[in-house]
N, C-alpha and C. Protein backbone atom coordinates (compact mmCIF):
# COMPACT_ATOMS: atom_id res chain seq x y z
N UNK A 1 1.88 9.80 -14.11
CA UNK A 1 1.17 10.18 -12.91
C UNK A 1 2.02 9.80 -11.70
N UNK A 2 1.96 10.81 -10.67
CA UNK A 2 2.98 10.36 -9.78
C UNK A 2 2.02 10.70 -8.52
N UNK A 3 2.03 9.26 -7.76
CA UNK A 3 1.38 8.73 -6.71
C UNK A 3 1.99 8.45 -5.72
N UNK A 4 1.76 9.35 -4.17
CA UNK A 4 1.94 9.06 -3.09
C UNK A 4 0.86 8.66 -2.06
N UNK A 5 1.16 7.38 -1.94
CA UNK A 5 0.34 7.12 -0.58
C UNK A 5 1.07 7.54 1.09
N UNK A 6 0.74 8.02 1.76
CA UNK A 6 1.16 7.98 3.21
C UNK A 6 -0.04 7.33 4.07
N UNK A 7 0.35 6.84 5.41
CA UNK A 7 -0.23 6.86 6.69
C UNK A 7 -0.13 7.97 7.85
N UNK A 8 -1.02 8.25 8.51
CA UNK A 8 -0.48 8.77 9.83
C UNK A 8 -1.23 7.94 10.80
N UNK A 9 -0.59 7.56 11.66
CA UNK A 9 -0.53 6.71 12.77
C UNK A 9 -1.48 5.41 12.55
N UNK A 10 -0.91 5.03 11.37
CA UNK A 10 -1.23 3.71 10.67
C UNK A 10 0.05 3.38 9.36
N UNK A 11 -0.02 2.03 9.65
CA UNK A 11 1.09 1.56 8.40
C UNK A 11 0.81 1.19 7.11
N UNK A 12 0.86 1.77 5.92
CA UNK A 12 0.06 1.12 4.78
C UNK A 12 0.82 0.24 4.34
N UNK A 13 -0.05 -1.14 4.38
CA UNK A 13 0.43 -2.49 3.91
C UNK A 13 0.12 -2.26 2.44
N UNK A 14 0.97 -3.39 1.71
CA UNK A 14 0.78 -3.49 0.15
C UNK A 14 -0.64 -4.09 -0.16
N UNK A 15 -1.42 -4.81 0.68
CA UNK A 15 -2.39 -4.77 0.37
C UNK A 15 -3.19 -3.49 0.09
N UNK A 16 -3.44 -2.29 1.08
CA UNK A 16 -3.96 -1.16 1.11
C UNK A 16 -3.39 -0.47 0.22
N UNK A 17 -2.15 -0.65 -0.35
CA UNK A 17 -1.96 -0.36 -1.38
C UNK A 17 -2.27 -0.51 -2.56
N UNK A 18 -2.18 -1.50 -2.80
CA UNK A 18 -2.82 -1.96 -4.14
C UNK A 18 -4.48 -1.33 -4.09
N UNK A 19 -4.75 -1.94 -3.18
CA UNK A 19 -6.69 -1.84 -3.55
C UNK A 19 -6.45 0.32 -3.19
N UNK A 20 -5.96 1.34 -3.22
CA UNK A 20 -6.34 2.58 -3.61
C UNK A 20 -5.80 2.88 -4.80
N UNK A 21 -4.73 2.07 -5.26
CA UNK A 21 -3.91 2.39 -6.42
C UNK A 21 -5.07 2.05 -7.42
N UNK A 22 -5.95 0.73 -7.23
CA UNK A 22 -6.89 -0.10 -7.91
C UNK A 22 -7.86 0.78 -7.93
N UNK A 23 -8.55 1.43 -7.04
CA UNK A 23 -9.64 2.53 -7.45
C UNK A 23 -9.12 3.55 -7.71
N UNK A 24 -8.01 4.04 -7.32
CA UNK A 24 -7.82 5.09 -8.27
C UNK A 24 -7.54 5.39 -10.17
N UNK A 25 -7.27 4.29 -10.01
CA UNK A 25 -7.17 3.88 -12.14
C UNK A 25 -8.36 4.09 -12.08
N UNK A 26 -9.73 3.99 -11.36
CA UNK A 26 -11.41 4.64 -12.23
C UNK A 26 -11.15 6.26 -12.35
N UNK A 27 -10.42 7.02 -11.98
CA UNK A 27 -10.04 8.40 -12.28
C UNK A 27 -9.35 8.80 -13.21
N UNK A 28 -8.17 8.12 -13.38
CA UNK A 28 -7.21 8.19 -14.78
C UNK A 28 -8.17 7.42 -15.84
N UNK A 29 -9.10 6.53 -15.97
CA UNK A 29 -9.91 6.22 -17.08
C UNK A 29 -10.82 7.87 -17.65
N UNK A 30 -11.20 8.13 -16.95
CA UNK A 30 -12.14 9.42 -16.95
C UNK A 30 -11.53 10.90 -17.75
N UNK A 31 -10.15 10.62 -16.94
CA UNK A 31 -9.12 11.90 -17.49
C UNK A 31 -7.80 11.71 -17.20
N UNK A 32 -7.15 11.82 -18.62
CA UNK A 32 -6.13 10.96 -18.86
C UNK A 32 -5.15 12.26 -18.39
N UNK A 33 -5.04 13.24 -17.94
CA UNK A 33 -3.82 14.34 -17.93
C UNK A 33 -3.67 14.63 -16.08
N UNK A 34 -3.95 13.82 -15.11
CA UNK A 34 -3.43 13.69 -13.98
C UNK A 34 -2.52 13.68 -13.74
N UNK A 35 -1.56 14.51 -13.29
CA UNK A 35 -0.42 15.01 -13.07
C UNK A 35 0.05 14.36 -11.57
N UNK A 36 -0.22 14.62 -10.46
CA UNK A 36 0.10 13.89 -9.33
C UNK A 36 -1.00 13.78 -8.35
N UNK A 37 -0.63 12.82 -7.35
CA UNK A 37 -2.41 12.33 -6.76
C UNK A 37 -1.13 12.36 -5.06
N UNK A 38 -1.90 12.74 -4.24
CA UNK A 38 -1.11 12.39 -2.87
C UNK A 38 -2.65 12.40 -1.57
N UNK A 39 -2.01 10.68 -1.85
CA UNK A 39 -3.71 10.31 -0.75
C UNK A 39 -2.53 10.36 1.05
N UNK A 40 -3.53 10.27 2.04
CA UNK A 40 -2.44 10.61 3.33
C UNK A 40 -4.42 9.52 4.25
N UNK A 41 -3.43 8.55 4.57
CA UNK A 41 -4.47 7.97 5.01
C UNK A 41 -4.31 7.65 6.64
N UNK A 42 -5.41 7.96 7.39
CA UNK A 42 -5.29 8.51 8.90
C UNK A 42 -6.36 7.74 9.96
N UNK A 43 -5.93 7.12 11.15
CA UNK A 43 -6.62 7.10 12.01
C UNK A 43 -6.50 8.05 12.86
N UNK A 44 -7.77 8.46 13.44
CA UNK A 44 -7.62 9.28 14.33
C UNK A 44 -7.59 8.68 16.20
N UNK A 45 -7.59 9.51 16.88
CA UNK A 45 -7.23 8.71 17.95
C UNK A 45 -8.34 9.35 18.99
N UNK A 46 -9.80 8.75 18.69
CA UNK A 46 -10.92 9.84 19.01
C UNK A 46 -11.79 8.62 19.86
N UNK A 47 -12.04 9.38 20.89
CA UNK A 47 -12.79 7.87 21.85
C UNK A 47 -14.25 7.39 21.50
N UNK A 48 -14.73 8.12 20.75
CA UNK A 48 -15.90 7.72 19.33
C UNK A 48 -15.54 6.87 18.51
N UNK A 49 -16.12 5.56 18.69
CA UNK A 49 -15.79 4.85 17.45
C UNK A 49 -16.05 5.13 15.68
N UNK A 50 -16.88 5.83 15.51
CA UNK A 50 -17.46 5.42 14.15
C UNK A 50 -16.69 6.91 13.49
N UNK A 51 -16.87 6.53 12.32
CA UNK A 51 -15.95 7.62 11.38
C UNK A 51 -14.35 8.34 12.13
N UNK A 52 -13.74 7.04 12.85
CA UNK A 52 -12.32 7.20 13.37
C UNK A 52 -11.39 7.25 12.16
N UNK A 53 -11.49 6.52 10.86
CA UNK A 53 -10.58 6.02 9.76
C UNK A 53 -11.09 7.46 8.56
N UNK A 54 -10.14 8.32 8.49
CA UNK A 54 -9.84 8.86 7.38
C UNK A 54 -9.14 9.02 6.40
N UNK A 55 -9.64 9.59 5.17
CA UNK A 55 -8.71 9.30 3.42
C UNK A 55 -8.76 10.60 3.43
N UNK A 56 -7.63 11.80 3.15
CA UNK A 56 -7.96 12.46 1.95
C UNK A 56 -6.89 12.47 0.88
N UNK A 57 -7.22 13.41 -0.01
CA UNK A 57 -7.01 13.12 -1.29
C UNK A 57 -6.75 14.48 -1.78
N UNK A 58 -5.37 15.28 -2.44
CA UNK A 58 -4.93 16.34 -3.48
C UNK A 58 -4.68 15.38 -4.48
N UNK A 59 -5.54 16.11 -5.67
CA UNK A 59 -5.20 15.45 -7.17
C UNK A 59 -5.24 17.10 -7.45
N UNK A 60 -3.66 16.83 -8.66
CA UNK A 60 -3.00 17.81 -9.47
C UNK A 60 -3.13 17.83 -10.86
N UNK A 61 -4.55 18.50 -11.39
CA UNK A 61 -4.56 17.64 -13.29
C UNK A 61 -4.14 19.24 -13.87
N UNK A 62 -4.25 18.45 -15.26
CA UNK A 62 -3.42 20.00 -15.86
C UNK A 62 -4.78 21.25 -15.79
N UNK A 63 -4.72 22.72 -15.28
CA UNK A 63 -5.15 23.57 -14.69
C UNK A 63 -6.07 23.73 -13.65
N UNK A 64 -6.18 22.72 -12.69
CA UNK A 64 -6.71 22.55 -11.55
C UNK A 64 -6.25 21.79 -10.56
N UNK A 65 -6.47 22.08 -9.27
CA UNK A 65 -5.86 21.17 -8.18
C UNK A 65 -7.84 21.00 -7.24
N UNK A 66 -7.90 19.43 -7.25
CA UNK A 66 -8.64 19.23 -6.68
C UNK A 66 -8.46 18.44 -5.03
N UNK A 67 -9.42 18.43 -4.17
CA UNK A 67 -9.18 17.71 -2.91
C UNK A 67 -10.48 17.49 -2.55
N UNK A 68 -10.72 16.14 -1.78
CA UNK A 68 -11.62 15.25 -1.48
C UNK A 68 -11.18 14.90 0.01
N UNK A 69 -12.22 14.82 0.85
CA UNK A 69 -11.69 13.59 1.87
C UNK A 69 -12.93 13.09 1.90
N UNK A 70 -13.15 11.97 3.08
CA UNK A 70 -14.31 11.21 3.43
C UNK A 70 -13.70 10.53 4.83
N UNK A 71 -14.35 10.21 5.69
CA UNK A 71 -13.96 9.20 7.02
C UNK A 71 -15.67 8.75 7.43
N UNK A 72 -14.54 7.29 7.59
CA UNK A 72 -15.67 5.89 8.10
C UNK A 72 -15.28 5.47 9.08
N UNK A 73 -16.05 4.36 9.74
CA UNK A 73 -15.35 3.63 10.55
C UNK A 73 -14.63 2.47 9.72
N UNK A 74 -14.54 2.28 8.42
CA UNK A 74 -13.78 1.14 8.12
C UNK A 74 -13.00 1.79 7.00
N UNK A 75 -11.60 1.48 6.78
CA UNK A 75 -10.74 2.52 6.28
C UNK A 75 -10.99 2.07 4.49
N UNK A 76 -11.47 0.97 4.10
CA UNK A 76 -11.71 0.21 2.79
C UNK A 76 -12.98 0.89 2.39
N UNK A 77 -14.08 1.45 3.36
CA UNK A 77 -15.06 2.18 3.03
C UNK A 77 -14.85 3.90 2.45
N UNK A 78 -13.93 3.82 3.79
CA UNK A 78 -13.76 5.73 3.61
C UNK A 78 -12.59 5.94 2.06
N UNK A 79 -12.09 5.04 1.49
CA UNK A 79 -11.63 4.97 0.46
C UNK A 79 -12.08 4.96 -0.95
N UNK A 80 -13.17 3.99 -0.56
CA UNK A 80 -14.32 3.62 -1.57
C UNK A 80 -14.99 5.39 -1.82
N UNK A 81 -15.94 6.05 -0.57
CA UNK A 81 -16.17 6.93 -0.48
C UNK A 81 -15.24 8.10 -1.26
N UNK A 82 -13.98 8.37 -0.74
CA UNK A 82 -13.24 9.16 -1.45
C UNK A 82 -13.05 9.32 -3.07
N UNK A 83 -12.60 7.92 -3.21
CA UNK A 83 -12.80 7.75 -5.01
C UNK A 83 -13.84 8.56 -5.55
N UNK A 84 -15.04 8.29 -5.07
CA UNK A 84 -16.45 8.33 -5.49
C UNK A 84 -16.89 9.92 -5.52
N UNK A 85 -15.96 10.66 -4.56
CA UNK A 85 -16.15 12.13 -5.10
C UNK A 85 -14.86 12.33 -6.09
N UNK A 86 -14.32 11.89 -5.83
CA UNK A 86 -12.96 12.67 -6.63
C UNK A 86 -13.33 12.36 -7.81
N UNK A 87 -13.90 11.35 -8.06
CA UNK A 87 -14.24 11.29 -9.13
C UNK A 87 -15.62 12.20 -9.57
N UNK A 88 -16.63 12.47 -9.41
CA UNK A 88 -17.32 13.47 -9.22
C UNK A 88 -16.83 14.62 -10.11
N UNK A 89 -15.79 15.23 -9.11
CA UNK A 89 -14.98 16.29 -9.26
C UNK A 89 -14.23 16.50 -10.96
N UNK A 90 -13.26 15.45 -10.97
CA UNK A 90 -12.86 15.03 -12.31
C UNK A 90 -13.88 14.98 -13.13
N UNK A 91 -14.88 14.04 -13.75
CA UNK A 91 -16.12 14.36 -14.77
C UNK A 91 -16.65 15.68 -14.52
N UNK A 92 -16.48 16.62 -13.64
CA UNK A 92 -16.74 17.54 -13.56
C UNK A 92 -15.95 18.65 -14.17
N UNK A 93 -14.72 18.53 -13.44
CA UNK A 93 -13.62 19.50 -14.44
C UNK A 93 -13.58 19.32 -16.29
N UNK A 94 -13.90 17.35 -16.06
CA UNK A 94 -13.54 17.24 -18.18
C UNK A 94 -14.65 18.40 -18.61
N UNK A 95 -15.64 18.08 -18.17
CA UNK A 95 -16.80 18.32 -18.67
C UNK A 95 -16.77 19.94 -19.13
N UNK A 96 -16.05 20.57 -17.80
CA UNK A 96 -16.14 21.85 -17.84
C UNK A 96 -14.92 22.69 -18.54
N UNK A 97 -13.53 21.99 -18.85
CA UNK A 97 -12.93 22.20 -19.92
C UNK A 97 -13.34 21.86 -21.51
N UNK A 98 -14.40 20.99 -22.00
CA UNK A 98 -14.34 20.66 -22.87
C UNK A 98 -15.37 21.85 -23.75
N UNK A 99 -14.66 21.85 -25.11
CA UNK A 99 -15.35 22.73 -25.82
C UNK A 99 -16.47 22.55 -26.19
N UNK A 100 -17.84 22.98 -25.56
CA UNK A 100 -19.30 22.25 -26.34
C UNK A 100 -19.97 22.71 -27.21
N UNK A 101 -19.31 24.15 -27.93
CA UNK A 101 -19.64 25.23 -29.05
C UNK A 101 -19.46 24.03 -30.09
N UNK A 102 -20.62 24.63 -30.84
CA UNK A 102 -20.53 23.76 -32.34
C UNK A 102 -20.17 25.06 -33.12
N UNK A 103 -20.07 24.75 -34.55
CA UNK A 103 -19.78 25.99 -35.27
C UNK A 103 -20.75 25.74 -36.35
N UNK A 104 -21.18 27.28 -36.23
CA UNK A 104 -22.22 27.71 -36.95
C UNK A 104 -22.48 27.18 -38.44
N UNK A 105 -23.77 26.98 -38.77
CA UNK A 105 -23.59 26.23 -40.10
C UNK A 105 -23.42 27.45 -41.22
N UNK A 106 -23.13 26.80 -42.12
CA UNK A 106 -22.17 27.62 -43.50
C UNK A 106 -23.73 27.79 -44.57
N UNK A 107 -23.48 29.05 -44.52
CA UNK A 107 -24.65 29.63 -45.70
C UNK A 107 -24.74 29.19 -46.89
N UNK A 108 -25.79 28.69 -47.34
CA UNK A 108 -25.94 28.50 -48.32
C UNK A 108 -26.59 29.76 -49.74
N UNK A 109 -25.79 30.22 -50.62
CA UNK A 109 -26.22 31.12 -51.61
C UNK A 109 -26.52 30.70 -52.62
């Protein structure tokens, strides 16, 4: 899995690193064929305080490309938030690739 974090007009410390890298492993538990994830994490520069701090999120799994965002006022929230659909999304795609046909039972003569 190949993971990019960015900032825009914020610096991501290794702390903020770790703790999205850390919720993002609840997504690769779910579905193991995640191909690449590129989170881009943003303050905005808006004279409204609340929901200034935004996450989003392109995840690349094998035959779908999904995207999520969320914004809070606290950037550890709007992260939390983000996970929480993407993940959504993912149990959603397994679910909807997986074969749920049973096969027909065998005659008895």
């Amino acid at each position: 899995m190949n993971l990019t974090i960015s900032g825009h007009h914020l610096e991501v410390t290794p702390a903020l690193r770790d703790y999205v890298t850390g919720k993002l492993d609840r997504i690769t538990r779910h579905f193991d064929q995640v191909v690449d994830v590129k989170v881009l994490l943003t303050v905005e520069k808006q004279k409204e305080k609340e929901k200034r701090q935004r996450a989003e999120c392109n995840i690349h799994v094998k035959g779908s490309d999904m995207f999520a965002e969320s914004a809070h006022e606290d950037l550890y929230a709007a992260v939390d938030d983000l996970v929480d659909k993407l993940d959504r999304q993912v149990v959603k795609h397994k679910d909807r690739i997986t074969d749920h046909h049973h096969s027909a039972p065998k005659r008895m003569m």
